[in-house]
N, C-alpha and C. Protein backbone atom coordinates (compact mmCIF):
# COMPACT_ATOMS: atom_id res chain seq x y z
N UNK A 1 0.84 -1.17 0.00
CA UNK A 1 0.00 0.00 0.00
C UNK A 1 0.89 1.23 0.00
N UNK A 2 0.59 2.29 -0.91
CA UNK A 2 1.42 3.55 -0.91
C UNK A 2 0.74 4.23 0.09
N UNK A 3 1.76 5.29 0.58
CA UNK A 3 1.26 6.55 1.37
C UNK A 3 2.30 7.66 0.44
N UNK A 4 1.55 8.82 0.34
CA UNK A 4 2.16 10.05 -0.30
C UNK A 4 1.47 10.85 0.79
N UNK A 5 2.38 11.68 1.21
CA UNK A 5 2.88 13.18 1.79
C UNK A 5 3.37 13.96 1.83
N UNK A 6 3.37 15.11 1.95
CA UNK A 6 3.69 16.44 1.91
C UNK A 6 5.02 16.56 3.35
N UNK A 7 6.08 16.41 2.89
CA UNK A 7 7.58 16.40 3.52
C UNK A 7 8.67 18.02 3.04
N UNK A 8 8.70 18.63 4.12
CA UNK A 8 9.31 19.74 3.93
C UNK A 8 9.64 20.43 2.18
N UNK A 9 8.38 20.92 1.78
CA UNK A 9 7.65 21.46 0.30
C UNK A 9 7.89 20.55 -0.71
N UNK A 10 8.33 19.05 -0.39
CA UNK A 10 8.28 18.34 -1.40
C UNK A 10 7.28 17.24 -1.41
N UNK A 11 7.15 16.16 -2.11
CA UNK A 11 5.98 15.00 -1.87
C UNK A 11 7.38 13.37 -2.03
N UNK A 12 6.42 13.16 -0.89
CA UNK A 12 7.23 12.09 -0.17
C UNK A 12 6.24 10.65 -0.83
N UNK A 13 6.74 9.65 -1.30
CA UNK A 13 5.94 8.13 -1.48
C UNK A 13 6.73 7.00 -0.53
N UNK A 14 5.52 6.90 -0.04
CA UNK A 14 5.41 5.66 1.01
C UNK A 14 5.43 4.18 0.30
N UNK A 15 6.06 2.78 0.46
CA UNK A 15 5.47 1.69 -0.07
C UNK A 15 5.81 1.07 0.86
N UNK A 16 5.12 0.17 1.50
CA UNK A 16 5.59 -1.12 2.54
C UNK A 16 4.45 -2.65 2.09
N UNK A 17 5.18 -3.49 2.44
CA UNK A 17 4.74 -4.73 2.42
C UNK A 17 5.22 -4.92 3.63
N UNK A 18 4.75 -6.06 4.27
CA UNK A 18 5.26 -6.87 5.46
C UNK A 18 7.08 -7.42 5.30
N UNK A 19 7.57 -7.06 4.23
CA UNK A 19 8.86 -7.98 3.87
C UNK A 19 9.73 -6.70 3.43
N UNK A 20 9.06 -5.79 2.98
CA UNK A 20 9.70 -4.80 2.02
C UNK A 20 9.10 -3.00 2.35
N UNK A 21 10.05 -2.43 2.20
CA UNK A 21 10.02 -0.83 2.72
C UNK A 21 10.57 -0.15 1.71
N UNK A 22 9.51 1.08 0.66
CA UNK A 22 10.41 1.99 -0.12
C UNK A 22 10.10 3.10 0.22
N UNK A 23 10.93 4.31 -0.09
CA UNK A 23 10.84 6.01 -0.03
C UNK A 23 11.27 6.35 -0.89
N UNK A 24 10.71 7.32 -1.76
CA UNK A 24 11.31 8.70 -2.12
C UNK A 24 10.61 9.65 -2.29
N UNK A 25 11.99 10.89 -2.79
CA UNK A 25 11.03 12.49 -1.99
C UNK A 25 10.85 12.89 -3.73
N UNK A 26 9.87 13.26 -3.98
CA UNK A 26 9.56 13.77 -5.64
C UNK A 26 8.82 15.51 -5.44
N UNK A 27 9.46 16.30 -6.12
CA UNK A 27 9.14 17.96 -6.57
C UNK A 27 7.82 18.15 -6.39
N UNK A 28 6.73 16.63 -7.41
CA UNK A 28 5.28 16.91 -7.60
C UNK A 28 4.82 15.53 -7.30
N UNK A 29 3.65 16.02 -6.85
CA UNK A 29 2.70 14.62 -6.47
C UNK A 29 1.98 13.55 -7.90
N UNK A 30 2.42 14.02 -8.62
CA UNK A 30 2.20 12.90 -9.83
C UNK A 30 3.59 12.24 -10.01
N UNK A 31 4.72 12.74 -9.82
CA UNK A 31 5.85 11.95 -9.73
C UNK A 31 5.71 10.86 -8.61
N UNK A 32 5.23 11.44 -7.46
CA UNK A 32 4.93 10.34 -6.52
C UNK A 32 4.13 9.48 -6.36
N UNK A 33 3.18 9.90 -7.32
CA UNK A 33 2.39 8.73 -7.69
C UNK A 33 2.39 8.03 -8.43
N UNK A 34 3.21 8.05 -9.65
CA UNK A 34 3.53 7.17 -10.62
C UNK A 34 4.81 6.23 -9.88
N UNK A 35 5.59 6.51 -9.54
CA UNK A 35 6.69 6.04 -9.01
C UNK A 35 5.84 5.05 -7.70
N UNK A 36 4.92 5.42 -7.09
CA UNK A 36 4.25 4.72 -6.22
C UNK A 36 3.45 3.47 -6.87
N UNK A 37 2.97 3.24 -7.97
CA UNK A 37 2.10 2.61 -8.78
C UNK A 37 3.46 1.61 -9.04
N UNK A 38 4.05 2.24 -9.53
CA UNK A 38 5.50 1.91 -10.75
C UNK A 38 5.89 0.86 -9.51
N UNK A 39 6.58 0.99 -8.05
CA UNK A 39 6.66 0.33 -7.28
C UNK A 39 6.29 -0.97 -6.62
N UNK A 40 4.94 -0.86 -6.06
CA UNK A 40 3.65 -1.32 -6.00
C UNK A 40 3.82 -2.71 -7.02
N UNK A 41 3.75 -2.19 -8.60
CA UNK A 41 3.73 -3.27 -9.56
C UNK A 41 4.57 -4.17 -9.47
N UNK A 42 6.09 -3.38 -8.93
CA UNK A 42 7.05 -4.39 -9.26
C UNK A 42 7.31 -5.30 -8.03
N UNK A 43 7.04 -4.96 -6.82
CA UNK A 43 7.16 -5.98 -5.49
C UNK A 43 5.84 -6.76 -5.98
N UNK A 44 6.31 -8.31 -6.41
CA UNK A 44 5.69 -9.23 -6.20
C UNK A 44 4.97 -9.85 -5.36
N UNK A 45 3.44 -9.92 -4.83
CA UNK A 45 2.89 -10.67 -4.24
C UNK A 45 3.30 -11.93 -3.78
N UNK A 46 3.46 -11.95 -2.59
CA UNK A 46 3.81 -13.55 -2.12
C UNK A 46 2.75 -14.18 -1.90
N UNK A 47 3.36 -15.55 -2.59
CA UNK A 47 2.20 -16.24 -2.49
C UNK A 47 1.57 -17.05 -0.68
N UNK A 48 0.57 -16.94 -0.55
CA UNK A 48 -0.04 -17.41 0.72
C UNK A 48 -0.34 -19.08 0.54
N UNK A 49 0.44 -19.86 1.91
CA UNK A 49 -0.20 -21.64 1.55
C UNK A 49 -1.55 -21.10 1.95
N UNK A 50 -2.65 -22.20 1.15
CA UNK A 50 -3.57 -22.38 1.75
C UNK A 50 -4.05 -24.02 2.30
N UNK A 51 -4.38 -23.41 3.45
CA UNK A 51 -4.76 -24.98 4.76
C UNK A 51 -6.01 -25.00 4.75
N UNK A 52 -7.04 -26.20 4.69
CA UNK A 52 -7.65 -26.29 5.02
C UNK A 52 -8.16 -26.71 6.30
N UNK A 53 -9.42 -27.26 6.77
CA UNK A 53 -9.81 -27.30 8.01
C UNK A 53 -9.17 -29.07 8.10
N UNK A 54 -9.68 -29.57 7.14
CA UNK A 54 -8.99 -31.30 7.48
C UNK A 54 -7.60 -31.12 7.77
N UNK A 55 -6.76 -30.57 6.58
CA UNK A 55 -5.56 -30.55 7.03
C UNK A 55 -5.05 -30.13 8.69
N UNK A 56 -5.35 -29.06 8.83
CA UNK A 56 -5.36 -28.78 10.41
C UNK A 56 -5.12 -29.92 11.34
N UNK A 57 -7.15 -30.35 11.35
CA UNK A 57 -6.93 -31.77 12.15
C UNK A 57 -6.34 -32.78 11.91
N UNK A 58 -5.61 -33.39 10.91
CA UNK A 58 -5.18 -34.43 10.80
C UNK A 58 -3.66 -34.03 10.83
N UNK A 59 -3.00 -32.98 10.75
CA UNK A 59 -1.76 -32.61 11.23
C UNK A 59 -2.03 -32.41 12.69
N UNK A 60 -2.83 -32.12 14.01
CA UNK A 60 -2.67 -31.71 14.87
C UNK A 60 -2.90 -33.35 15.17
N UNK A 61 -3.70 -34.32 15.13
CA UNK A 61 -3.67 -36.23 15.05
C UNK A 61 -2.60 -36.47 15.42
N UNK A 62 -1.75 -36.25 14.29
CA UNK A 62 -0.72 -36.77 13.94
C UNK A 62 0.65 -36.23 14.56
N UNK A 63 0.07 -35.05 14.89
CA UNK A 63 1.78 -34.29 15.98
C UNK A 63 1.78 -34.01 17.20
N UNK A 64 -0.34 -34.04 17.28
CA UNK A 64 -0.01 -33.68 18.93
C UNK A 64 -0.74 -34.89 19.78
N UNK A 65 -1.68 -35.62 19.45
CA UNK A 65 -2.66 -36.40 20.21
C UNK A 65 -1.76 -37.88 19.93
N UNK A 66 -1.33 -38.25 19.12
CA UNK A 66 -0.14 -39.02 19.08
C UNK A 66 0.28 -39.32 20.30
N UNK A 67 1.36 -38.00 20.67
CA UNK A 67 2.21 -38.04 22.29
C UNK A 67 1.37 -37.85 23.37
N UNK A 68 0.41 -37.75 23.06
CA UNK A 68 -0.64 -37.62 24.49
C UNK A 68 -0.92 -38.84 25.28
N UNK A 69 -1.31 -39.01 26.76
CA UNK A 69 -2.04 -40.57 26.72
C UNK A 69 -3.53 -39.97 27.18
N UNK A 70 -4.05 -41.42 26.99
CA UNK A 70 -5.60 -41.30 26.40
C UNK A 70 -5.99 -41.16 28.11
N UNK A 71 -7.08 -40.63 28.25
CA UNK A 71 -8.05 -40.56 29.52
C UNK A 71 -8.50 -41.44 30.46
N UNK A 72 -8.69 -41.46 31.82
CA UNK A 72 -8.87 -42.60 32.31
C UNK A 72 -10.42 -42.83 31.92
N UNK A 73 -11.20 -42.07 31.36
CA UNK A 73 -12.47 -42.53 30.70
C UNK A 73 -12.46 -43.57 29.67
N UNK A 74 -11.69 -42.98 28.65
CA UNK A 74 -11.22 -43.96 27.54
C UNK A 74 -10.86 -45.66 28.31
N UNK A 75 -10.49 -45.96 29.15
CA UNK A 75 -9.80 -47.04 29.55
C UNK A 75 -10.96 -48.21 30.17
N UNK A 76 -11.85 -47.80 30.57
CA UNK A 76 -13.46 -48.51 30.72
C UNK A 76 -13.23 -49.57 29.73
């Protein structure tokens, strides 16, 4: 996401991602906004895994209830 501001009479562009941080100071606010766009485009989206709800439970089966011992209910 860009941020543009007004930085001692010039215009400032903001870009951050969670991974990545840019600045610069531009004369006019269309420089900072193209350069903000221009930016923006070129930091690549990372891609997100996606988990589902089975996966979850059958990884938490398998890593945590595994090492557990079972209940003295269970033992009836």
């Amino acid at each position: 996401m860009a941020t543009i501001d007004k930085h001692h009479g010039k215009w400032r562009a903001r870009v951050r991602t969670k991974t990545t941080r840019a600045t610069a100071v531009f004369d006019t606010y269309q420089d900072a906004k193209m350069w903000a766009a221009w930016k923006e485009a070129q930091i690549a989206p990372e891609p997100q895994p996606t988990y589902t709800l089975n996966d979850a439970i059958t990884r938490y089966c398998n890593d945590i209830l595994a090492w557990k011992r079972p209940s003295p209910a269970w033992r009836k």
